[in-house]
Protein backbone atom coordinates (compact mmCIF):
# COMPACT_ATOMS: atom_id res chain seq x y z
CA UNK A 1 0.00 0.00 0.00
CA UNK A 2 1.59 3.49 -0.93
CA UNK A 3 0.13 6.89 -1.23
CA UNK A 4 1.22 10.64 -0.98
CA UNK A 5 1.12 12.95 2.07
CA UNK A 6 -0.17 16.72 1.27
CA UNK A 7 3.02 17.96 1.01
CA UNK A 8 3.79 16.13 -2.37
CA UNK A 9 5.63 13.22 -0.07
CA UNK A 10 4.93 9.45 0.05
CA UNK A 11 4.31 6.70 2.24
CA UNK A 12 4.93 2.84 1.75
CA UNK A 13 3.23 -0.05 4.03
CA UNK A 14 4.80 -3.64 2.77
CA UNK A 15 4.48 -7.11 4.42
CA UNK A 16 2.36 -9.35 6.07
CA UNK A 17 0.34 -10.04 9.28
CA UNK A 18 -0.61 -13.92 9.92
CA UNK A 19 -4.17 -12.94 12.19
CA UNK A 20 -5.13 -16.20 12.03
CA UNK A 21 -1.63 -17.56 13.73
CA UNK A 22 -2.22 -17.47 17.46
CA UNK A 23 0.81 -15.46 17.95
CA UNK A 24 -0.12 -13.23 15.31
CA UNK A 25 3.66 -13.20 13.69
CA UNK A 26 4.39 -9.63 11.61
CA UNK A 27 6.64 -8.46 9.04
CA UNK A 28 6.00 -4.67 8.24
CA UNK A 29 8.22 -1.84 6.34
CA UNK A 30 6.96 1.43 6.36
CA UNK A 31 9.08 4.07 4.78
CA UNK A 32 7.89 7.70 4.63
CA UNK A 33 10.03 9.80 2.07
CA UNK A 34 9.56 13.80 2.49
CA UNK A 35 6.33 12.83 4.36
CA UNK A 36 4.65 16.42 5.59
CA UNK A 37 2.07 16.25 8.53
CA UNK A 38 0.55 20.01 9.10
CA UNK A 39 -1.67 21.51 12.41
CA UNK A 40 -2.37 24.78 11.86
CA UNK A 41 -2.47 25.44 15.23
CA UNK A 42 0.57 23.77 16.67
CA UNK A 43 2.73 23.38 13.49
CA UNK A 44 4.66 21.23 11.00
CA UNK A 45 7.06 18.54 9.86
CA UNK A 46 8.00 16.94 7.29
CA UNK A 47 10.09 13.60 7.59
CA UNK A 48 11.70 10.43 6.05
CA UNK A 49 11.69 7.05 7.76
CA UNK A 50 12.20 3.52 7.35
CA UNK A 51 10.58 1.28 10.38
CA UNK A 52 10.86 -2.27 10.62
CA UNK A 53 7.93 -4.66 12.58
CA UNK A 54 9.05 -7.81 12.69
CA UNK A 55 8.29 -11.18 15.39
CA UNK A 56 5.61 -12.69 16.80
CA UNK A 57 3.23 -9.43 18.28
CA UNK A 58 1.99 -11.36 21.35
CA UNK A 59 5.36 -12.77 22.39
CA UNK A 60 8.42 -11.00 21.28
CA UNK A 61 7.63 -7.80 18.39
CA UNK A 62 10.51 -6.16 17.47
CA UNK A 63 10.18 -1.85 15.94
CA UNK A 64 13.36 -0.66 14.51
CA UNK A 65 15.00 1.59 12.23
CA UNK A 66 15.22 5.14 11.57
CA UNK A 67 13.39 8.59 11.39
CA UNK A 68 15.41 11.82 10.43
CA UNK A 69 13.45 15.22 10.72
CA UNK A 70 14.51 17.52 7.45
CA UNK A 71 11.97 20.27 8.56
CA UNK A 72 10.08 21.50 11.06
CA UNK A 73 7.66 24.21 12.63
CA UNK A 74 6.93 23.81 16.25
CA UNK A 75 4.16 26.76 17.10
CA UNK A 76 3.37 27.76 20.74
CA UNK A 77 0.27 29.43 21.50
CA UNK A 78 -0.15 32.74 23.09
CA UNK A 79 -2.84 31.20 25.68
CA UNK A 80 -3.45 27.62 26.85
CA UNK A 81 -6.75 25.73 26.08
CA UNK A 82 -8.60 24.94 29.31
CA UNK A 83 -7.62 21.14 29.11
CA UNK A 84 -4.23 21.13 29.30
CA UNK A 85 -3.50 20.91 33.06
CA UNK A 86 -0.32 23.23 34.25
CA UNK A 87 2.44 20.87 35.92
CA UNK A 88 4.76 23.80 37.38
CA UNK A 89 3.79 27.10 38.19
CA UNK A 90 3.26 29.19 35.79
CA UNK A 91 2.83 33.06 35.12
CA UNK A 92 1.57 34.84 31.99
């Protein structure tokens, strides 16, 4: 399964997944090339990866393998939204 992010990017899924095996063994790729996930309210990035799924997932499931960041946005708000709960004090 592939497809393209918004950014003009793509994104790869490969492998298999036995459901029907009791331990339900995996083998999954995923690699993300100049992959571009927007908020507008918190920011963006936009990534390449190649992650690795691999053993049994009830018994020993193994993730691996590497993202690197080429660009990013991280955008702080002026105020808080009522549901985020403040940890340390904290003074406007």
């Amino acid at each position: 399964v592939q497809g393209r992010t918004g950014g003009g990017g793509t994104v790869a899924l490969a492998g298999s997944l036995s459901p029907l095996d009791p331990l339900l063994p995996v083998d999954l790729r995923l690699t993300a090339s100049r992959a571009r996930y927007a908020s507008p309210d918190y920011g963006e990035i936009t990534l390449d990866a190649a992650l690795a799924l691999t053993g049994a997932l009830r018994r020993d499931a193994r993730l691996g393998g590497r993202i690197g960041i080429t660009s990013g946005e991280l955008r702080v708000p002026d105020r808080l939204s009522r549901n985020v709960v403040v940890l340390v004090p904290f003074r406007e």
